[in-house]
N, C-alpha and C. Protein backbone atom coordinates (compact mmCIF):
# COMPACT_ATOMS: atom_id res chain seq x y z
N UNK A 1 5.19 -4.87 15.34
CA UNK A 1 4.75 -3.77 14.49
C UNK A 1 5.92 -3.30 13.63
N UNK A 2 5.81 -3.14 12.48
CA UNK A 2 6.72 -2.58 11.42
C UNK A 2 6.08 -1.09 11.42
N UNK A 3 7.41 0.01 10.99
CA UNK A 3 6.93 1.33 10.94
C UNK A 3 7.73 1.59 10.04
N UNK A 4 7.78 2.86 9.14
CA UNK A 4 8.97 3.37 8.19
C UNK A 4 8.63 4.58 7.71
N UNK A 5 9.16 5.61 7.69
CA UNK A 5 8.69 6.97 7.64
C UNK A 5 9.03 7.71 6.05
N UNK A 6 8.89 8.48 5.71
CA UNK A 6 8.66 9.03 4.41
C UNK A 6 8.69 7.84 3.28
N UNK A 7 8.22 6.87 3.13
CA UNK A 7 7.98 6.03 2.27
C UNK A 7 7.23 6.88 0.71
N UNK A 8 7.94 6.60 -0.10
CA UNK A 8 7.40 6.94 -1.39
C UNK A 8 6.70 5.57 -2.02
N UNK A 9 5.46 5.98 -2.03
CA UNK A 9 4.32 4.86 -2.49
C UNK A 9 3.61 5.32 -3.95
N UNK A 10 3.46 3.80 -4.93
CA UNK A 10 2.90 4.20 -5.70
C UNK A 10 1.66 3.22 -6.05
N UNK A 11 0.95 3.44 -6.71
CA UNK A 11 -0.61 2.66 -6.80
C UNK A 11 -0.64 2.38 -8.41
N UNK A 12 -0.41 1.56 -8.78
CA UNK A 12 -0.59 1.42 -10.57
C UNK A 12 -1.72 0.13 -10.80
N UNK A 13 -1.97 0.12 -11.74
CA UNK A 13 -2.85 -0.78 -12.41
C UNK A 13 -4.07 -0.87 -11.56
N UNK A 14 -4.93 0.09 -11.09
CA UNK A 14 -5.48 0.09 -10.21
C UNK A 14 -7.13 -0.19 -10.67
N UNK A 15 -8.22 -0.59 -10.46
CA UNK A 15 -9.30 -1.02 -10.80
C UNK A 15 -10.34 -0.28 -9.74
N UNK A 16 -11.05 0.71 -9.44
CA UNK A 16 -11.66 1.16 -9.11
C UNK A 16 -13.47 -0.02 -8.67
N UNK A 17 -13.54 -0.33 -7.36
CA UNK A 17 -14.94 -1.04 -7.13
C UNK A 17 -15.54 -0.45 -6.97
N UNK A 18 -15.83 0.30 -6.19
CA UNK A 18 -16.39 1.44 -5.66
C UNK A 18 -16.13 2.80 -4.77
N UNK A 19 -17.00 3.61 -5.00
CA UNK A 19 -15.96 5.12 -4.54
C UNK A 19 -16.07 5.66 -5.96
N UNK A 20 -15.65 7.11 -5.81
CA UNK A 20 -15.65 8.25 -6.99
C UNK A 20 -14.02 8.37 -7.22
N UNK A 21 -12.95 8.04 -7.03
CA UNK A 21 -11.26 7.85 -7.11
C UNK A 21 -11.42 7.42 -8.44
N UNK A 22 -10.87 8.55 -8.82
CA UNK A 22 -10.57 9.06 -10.66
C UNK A 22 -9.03 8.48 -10.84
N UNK A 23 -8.54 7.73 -11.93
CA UNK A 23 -7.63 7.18 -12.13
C UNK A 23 -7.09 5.92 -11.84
N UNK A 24 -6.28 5.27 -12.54
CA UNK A 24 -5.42 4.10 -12.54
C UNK A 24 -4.31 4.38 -11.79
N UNK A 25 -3.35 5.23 -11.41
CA UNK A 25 -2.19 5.54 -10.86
C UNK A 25 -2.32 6.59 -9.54
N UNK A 26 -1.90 6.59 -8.79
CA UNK A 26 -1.56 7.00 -6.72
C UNK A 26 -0.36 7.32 -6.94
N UNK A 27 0.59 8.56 -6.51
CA UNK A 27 1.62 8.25 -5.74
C UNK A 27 1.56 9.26 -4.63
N UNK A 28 1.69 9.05 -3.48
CA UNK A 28 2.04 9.50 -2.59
C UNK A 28 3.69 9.48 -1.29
N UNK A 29 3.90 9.98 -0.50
CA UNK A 29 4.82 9.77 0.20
C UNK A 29 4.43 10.05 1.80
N UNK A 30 4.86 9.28 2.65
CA UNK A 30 3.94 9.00 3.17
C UNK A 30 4.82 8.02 4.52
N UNK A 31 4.29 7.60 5.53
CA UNK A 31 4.92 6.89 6.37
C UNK A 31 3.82 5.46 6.54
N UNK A 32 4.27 4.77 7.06
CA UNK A 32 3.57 3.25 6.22
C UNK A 32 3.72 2.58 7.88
N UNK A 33 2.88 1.75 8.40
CA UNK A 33 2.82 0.89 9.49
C UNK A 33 2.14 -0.59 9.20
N UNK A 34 2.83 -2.02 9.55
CA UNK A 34 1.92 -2.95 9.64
C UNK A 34 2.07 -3.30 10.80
N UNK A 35 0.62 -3.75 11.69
CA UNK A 35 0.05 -4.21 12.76
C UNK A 35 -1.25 -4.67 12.66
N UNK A 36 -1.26 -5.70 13.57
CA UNK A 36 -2.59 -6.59 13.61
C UNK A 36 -3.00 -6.90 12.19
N UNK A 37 -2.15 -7.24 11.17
CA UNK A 37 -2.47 -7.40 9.76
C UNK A 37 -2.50 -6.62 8.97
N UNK A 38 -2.53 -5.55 9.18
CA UNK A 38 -3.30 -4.50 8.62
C UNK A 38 -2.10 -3.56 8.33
N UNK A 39 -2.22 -3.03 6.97
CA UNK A 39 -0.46 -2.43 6.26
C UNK A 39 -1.75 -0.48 6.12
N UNK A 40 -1.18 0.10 6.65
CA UNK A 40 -1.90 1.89 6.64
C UNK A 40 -0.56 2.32 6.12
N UNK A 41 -1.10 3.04 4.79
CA UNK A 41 -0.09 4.12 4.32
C UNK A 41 -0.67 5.51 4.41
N UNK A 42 0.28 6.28 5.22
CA UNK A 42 -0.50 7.53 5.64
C UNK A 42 -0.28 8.77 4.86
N UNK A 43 -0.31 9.22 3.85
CA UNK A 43 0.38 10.66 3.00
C UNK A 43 -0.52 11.59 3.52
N UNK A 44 -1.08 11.86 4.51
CA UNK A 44 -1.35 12.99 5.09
C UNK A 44 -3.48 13.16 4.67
N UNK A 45 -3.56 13.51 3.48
CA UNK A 45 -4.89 14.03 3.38
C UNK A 45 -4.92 12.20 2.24
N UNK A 46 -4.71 11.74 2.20
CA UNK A 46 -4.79 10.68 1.12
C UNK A 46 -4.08 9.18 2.41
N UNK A 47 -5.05 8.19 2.61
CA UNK A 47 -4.17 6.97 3.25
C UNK A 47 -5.35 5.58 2.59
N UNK A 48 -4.41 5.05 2.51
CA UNK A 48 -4.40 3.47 1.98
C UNK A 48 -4.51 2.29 3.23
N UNK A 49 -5.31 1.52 3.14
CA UNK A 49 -5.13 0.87 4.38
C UNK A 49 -5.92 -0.88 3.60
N UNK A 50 -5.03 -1.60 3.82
CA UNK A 50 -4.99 -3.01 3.19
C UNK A 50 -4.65 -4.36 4.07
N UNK A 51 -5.60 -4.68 4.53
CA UNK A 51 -5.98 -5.97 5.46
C UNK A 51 -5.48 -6.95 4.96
N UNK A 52 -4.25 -7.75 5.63
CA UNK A 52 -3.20 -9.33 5.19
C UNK A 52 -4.01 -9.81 4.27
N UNK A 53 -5.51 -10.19 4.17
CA UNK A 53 -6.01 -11.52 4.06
C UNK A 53 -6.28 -11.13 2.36
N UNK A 54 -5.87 -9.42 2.39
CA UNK A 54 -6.16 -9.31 0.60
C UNK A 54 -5.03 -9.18 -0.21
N UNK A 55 -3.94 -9.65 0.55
CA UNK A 55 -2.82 -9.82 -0.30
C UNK A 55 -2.29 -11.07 -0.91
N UNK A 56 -2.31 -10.42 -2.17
CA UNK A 56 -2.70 -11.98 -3.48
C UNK A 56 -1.14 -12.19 -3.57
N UNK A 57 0.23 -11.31 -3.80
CA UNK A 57 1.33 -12.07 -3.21
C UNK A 57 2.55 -10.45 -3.17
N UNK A 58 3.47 -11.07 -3.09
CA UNK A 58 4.54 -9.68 -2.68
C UNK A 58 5.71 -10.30 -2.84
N UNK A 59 6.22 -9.30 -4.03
CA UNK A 59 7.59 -9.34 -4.70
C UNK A 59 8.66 -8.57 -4.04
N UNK A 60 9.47 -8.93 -3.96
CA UNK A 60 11.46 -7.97 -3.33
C UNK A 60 11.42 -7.40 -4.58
N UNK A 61 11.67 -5.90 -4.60
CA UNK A 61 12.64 -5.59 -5.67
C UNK A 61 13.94 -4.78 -5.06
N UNK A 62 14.66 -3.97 -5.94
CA UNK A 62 15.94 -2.97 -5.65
C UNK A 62 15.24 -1.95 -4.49
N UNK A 63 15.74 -2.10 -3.29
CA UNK A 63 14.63 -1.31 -2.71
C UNK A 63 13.81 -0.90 -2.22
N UNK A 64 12.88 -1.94 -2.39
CA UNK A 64 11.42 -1.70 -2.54
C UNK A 64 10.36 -3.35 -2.45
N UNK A 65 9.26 -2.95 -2.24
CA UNK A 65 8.58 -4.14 -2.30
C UNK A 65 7.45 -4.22 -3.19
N UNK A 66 6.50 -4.95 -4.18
CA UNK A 66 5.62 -4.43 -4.75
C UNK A 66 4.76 -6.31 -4.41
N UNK A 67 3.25 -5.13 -4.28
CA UNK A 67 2.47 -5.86 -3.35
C UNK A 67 0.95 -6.03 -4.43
N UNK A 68 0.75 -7.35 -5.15
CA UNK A 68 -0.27 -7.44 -5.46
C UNK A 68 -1.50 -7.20 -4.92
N UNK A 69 -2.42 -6.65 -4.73
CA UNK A 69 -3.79 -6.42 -3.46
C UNK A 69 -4.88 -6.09 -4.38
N UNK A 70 -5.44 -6.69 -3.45
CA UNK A 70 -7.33 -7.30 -3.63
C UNK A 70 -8.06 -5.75 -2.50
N UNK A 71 -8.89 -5.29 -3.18
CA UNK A 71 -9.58 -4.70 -1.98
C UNK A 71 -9.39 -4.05 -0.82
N UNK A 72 -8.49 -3.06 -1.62
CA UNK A 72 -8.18 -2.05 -0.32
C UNK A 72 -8.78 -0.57 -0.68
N UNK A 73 -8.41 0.31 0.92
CA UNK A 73 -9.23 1.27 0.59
C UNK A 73 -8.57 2.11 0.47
N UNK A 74 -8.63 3.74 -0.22
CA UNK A 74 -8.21 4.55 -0.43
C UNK A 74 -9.12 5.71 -0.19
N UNK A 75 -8.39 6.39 1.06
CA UNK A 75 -9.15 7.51 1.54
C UNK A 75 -8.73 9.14 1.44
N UNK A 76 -9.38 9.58 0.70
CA UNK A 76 -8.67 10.55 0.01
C UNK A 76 -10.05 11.84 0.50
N UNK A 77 -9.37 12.67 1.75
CA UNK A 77 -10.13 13.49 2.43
C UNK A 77 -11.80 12.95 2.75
N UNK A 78 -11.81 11.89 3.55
CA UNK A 78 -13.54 11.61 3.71
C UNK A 78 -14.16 10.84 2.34
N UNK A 79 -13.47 11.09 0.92
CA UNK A 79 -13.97 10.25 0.34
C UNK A 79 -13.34 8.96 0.03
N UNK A 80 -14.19 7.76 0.45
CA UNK A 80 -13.84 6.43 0.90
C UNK A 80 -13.58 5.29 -0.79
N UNK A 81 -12.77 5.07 -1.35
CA UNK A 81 -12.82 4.23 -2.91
C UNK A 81 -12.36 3.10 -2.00
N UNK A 82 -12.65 2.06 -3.35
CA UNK A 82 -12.43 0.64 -2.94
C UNK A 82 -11.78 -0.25 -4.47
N UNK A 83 -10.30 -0.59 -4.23
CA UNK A 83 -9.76 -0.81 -5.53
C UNK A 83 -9.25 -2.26 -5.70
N UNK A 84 -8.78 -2.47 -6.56
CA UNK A 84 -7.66 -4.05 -6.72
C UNK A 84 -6.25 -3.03 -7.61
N UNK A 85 -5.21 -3.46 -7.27
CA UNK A 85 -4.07 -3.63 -7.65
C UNK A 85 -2.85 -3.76 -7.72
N UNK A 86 -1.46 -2.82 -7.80
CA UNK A 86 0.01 -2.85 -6.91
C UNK A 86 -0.14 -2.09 -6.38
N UNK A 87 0.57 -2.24 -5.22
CA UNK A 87 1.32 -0.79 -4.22
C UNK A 87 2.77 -1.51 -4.51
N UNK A 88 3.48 -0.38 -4.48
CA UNK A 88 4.83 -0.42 -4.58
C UNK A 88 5.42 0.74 -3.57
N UNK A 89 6.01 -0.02 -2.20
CA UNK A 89 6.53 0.73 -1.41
C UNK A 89 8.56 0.94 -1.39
N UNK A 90 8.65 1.80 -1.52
CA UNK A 90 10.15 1.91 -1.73
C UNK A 90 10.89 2.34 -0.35
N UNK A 91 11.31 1.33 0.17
CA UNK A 91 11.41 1.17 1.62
C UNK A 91 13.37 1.16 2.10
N UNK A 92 13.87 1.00 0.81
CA UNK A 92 15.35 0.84 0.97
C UNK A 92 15.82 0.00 1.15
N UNK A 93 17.00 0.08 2.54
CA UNK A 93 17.39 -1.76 2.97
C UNK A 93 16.41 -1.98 3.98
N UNK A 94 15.66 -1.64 4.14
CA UNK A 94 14.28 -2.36 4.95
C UNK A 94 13.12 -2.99 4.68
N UNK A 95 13.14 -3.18 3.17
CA UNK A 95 12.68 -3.65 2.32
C UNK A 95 12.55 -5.56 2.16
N UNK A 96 13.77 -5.81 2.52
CA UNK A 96 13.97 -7.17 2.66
C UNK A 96 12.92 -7.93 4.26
N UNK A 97 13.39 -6.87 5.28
CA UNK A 97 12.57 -7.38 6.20
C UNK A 97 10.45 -7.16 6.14
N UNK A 98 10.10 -5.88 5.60
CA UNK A 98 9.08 -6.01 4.96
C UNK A 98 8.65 -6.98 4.45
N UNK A 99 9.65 -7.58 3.82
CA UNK A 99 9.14 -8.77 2.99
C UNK A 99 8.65 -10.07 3.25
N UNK A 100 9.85 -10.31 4.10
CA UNK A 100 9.66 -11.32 5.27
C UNK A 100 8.48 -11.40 5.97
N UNK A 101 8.06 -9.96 6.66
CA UNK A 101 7.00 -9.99 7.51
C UNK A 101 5.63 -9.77 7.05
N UNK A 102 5.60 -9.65 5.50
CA UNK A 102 4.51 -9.84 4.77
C UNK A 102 4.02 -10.82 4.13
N UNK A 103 5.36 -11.25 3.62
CA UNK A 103 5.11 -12.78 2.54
C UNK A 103 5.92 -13.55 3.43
N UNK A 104 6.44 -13.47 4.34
CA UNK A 104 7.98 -14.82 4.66
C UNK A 104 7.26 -15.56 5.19
C-alpha cells in the first residue's frame, strides 16, 4: 500500500461522462492511497477514486506525477460524476516511487 498525506492534486482537461460536476479543472489537497489497484484521493468533502485498469499512462515530473485516466469518479458530497483526464499529484521526492508503483 502506498499512502502520502496533504497531497496537492489537480484535475485538468477533464471531460465530464456523466454526473452534474461543472467544469474542466479540480484542485484539491488532500491525502492520496494506492491499494488493491485502486489510487483514492481524499480532500475531505470532494474524493477521486481511479481503478489501475483506467490508467492510459503516467509521466515523472519535478515533484510530482501526472496521470493520464480514463473513467474515474469524482465524488463531491454524495454527488457521484464520471470523467476522462489528468490528475496531477505533487508528491515531492516520493514521487519517483509512485511512479514505479504505478507505471514501473
Amino acid at each position: 500500500m502506498m499512502q502520502a498525506d496533504n497531497v496537492k492534486v489537480e484535475l485538468e482537461h477533464m471531460e465530464i461522462h456523466m454526473g452534474d460536476f461543472k467544469g474542466s479543472k479540480l484542485k484539491l489537497k488532500g491525502n492520496a492511497t494506492y491499494e488493491d489497484l485502486m489510487l483514492v484521493l481524499d480532500g475531505g468533502k470532494t474524493k477521486v477514486r481511479l481503478h489501475a485498469r483506467n490508467i492510459g499512462n503516467v509521466h515523472l515530473e519535478k515533484k510530482g506525477i501526472r496521470i493520464a485516466a480514463m473513467n474515474f469518479e469524482i465524488n463531491e458530497g454524495g454527488n457521484i460524476s464520471t470523467a476522462t483526464g489528468s490528475i496531477r499529484l505533487e508528491l515531492g521526492y516520493d514521487a519517483e516511487a509512485w511512479y514505479k508503483e504505478l507505471w514501473g
